[in-house]
PDB file of N, CA and C in Angstrom:
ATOM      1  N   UNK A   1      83.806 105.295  90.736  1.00  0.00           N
ATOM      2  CA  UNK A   1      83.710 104.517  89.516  1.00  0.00           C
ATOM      3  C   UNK A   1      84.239 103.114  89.828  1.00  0.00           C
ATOM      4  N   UNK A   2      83.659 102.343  89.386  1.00  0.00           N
ATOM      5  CA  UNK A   2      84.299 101.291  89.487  1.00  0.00           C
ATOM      6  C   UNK A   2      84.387  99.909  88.449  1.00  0.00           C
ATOM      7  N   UNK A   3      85.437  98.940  87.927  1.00  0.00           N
ATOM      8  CA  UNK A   3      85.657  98.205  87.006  1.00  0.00           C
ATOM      9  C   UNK A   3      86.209  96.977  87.218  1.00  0.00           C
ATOM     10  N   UNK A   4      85.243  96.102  86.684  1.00  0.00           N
ATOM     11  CA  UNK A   4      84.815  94.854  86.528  1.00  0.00           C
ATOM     12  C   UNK A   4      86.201  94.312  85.433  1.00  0.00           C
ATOM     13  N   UNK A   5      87.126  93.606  86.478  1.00  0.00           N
ATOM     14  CA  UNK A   5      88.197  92.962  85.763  1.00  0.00           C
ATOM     15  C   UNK A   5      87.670  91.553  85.173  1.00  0.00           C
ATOM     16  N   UNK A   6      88.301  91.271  83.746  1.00  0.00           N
ATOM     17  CA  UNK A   6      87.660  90.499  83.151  1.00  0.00           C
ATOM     18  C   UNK A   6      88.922  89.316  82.887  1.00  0.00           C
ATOM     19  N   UNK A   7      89.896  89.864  83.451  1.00  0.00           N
ATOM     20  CA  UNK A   7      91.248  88.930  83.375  1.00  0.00           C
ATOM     21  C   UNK A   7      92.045  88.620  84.802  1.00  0.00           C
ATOM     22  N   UNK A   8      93.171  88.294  84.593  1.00  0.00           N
ATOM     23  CA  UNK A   8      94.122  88.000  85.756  1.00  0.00           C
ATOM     24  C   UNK A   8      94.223  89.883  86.293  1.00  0.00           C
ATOM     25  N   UNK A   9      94.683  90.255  85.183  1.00  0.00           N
ATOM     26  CA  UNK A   9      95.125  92.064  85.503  1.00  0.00           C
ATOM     27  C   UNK A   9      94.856  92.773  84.080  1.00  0.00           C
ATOM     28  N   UNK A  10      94.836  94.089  84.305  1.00  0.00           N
ATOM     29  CA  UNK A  10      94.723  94.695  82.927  1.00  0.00           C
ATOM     30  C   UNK A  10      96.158  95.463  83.689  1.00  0.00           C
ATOM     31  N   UNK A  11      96.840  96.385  82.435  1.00  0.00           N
ATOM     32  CA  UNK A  11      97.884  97.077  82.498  1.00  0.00           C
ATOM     33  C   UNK A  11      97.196  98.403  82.528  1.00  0.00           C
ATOM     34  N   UNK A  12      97.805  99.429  83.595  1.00  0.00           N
ATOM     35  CA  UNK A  12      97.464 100.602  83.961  1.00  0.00           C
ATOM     36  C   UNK A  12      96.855 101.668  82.954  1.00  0.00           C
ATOM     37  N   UNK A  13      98.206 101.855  82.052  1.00  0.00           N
ATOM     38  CA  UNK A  13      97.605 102.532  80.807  1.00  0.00           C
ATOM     39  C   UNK A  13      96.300 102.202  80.046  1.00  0.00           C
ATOM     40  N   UNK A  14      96.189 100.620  79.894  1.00  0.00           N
ATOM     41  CA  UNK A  14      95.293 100.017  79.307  1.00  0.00           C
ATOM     42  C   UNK A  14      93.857 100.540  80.124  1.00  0.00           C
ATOM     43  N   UNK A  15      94.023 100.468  81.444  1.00  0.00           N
ATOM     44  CA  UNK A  15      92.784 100.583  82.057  1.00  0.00           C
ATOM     45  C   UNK A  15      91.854 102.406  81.721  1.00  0.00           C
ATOM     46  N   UNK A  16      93.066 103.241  81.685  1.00  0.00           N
ATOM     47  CA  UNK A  16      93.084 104.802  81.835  1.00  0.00           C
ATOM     48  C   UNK A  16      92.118 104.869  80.341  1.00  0.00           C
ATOM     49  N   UNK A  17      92.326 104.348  79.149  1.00  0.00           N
ATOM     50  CA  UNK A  17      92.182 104.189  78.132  1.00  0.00           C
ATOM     51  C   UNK A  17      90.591 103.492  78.106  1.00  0.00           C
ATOM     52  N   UNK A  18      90.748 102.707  78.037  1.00  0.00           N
ATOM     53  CA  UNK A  18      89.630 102.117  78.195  1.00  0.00           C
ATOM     54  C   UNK A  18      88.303 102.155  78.805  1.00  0.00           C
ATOM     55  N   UNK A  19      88.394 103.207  80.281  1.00  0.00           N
ATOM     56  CA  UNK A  19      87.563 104.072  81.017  1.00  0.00           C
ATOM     57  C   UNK A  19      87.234 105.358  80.564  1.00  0.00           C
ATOM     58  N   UNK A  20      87.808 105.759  79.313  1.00  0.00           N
ATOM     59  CA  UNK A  20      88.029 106.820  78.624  1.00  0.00           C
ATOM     60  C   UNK A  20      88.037 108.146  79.760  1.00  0.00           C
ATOM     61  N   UNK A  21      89.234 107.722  80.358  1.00  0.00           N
ATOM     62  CA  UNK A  21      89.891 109.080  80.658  1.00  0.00           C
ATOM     63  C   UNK A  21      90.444 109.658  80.342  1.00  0.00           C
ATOM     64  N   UNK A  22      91.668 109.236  79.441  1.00  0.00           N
ATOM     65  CA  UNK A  22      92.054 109.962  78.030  1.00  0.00           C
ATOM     66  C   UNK A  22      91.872 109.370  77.047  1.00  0.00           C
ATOM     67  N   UNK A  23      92.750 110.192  76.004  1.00  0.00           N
ATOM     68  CA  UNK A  23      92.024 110.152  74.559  1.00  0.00           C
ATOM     69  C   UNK A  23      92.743 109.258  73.746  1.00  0.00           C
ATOM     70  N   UNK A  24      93.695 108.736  74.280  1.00  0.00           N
ATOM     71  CA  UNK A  24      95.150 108.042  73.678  1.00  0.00           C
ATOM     72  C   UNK A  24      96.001 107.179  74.945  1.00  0.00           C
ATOM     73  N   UNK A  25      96.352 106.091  74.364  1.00  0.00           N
ATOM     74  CA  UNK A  25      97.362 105.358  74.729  1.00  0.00           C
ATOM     75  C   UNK A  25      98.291 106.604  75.540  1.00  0.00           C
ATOM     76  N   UNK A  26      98.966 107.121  74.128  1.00  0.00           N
ATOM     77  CA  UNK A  26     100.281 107.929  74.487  1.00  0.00           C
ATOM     78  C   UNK A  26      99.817 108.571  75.823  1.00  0.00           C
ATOM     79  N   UNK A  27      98.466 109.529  76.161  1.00  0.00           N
ATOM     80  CA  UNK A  27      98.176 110.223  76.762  1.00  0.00           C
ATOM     81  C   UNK A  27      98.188 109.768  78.344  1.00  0.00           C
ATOM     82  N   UNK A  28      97.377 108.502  77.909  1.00  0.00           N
ATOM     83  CA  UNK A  28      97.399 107.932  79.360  1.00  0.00           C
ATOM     84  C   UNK A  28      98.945 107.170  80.079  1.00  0.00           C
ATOM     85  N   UNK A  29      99.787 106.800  79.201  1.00  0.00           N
ATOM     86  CA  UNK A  29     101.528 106.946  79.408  1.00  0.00           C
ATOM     87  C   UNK A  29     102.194 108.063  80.485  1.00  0.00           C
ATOM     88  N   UNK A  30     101.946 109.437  79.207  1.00  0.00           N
ATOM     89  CA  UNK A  30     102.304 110.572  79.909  1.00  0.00           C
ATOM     90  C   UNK A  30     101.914 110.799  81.536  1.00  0.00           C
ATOM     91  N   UNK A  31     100.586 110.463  81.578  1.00  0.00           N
ATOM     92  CA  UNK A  31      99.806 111.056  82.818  1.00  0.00           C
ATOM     93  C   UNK A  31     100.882 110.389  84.338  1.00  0.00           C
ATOM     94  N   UNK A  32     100.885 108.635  83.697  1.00  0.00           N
ATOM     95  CA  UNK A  32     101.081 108.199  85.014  1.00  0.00           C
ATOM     96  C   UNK A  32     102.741 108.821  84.992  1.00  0.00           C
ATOM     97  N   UNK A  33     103.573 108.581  84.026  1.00  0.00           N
ATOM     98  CA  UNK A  33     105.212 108.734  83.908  1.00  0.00           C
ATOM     99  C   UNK A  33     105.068 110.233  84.441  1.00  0.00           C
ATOM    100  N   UNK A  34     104.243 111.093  84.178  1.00  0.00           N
ATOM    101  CA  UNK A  34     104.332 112.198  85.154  1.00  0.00           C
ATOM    102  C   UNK A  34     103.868 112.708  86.295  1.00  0.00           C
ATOM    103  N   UNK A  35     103.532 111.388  86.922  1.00  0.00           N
ATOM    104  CA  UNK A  35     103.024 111.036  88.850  1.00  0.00           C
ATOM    105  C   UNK A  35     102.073 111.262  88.792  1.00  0.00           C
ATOM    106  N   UNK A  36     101.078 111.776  87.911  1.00  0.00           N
ATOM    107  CA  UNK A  36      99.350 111.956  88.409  1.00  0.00           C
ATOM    108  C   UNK A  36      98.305 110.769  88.439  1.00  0.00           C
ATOM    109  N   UNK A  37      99.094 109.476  88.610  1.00  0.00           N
ATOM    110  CA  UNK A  37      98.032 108.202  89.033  1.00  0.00           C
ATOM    111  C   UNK A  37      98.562 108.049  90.353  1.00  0.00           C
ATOM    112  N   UNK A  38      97.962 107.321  91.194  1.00  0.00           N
ATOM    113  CA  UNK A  38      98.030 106.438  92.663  1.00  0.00           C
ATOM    114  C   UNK A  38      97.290 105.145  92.412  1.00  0.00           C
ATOM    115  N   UNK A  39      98.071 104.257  92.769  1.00  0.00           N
ATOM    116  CA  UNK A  39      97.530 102.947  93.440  1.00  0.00           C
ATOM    117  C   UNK A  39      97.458 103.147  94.833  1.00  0.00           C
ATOM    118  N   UNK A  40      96.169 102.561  95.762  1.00  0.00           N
ATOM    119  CA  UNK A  40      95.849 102.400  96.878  1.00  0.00           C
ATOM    120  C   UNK A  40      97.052 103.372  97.461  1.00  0.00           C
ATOM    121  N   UNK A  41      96.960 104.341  96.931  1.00  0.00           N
ATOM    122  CA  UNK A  41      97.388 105.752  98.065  1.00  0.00           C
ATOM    123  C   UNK A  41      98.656 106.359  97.414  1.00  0.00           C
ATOM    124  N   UNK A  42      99.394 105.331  96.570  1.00  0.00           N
ATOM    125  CA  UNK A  42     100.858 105.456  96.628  1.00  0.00           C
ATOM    126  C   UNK A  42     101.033 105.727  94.677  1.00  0.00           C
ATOM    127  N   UNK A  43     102.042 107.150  94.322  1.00  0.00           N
ATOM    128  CA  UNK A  43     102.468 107.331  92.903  1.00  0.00           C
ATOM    129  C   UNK A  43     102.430 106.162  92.467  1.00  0.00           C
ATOM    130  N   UNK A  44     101.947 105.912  91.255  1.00  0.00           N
ATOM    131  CA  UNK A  44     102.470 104.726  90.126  1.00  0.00           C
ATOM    132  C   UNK A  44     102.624 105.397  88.942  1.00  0.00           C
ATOM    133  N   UNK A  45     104.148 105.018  88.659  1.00  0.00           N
ATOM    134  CA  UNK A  45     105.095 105.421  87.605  1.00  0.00           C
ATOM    135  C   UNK A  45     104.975 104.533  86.670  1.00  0.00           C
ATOM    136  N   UNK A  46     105.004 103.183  86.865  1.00  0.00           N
ATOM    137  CA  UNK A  46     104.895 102.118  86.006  1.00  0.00           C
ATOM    138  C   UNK A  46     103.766 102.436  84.952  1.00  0.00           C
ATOM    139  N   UNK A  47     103.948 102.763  83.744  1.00  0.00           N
ATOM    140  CA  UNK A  47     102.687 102.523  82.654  1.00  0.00           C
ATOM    141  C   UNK A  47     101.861 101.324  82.315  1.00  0.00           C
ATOM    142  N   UNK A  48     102.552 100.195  82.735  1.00  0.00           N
ATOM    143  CA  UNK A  48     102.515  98.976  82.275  1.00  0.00           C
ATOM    144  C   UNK A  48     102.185  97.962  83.909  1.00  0.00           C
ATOM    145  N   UNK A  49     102.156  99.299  84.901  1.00  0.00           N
ATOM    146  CA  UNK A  49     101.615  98.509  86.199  1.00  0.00           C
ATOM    147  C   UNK A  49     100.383  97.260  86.101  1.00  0.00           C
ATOM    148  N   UNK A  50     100.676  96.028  86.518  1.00  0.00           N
ATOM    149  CA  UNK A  50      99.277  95.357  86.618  1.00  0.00           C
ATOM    150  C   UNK A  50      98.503  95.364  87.518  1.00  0.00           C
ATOM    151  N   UNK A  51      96.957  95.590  87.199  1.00  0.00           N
ATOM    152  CA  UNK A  51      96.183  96.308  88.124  1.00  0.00           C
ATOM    153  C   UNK A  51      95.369  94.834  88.657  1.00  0.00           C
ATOM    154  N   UNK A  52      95.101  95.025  89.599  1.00  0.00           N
ATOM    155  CA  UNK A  52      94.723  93.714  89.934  1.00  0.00           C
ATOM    156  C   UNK A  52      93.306  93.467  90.775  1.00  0.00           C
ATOM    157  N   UNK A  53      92.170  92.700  90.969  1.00  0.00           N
ATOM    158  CA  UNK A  53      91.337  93.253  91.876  1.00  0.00           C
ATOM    159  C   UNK A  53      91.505  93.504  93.813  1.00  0.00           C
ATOM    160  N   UNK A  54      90.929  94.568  93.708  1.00  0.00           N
ATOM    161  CA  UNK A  54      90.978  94.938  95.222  1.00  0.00           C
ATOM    162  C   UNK A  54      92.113  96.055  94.825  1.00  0.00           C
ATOM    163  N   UNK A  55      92.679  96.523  93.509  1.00  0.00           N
ATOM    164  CA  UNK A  55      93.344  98.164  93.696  1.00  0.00           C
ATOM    165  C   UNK A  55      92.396  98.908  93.543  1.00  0.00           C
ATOM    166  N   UNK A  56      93.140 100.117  93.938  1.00  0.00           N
ATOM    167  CA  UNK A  56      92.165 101.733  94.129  1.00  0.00           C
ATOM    168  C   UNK A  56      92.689 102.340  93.561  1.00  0.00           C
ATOM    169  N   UNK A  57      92.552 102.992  92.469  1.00  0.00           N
ATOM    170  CA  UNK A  57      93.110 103.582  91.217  1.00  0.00           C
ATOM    171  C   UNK A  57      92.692 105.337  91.287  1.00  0.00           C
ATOM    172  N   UNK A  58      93.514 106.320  91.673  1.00  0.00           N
ATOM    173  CA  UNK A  58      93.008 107.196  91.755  1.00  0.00           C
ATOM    174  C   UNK A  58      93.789 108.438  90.419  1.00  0.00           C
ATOM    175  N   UNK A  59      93.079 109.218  90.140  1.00  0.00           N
ATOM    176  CA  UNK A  59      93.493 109.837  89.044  1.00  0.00           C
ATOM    177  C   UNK A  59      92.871 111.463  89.092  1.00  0.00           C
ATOM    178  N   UNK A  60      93.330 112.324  89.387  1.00  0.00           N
ATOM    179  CA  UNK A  60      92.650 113.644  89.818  1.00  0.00           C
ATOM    180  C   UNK A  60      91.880 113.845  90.553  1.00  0.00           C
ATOM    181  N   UNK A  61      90.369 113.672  89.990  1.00  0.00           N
ATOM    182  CA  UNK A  61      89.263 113.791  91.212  1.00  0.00           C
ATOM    183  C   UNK A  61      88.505 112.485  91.010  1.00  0.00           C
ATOM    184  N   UNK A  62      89.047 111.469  89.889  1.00  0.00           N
ATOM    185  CA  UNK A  62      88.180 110.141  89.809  1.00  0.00           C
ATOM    186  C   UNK A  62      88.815 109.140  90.642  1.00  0.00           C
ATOM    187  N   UNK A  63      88.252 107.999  90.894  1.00  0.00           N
ATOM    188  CA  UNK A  63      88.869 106.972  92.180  1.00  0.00           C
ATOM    189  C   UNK A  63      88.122 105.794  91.042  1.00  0.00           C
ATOM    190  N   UNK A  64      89.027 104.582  91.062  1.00  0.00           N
ATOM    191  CA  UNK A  64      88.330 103.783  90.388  1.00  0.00           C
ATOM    192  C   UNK A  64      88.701 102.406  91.333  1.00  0.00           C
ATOM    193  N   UNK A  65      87.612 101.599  91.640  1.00  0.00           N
ATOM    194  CA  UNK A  65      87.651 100.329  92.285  1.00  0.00           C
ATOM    195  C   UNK A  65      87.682  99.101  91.169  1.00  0.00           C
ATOM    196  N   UNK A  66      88.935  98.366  91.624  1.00  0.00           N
ATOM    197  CA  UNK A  66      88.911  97.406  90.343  1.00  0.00           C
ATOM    198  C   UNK A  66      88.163  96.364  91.366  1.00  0.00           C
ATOM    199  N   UNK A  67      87.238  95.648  90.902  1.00  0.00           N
ATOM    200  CA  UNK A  67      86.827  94.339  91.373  1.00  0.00           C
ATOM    201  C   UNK A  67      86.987  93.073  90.646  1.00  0.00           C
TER     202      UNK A  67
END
């Protein structure tokens, strides 16, 4: 999958949301605060991480390329 940044960065949660991977803000919070996101390989805890182009956003079995 991949997403077409339209700013400087979007915020992590914001992005999870918006790709409709979950169903809620809150939801997509929970996911990362409970280690199931990666940036380019590595846990991201941060909810509020800024995603920037050229990250690799991975989330279960989806991978998302920010460009």
């Amino acid at each position: 999958m991949r997403y077409e940044l339209k700013d400087e960065y979007i915020e992590l949660f914001k992005l999870l949301k918006v790709l409709d991977l979950v169903d809620s803000g809150a939801e997509a919070k929970m996911i990362v605060a409970d280690g199931h996101v990666r940036n380019k390989g590595e846990v991201e805890l941060r909810k509020r991480a800024k995603i920037h182009r050229g990250d690799i956003i991975e989330v279960a079995d989806v991978t998302i390329e920010v460009f």
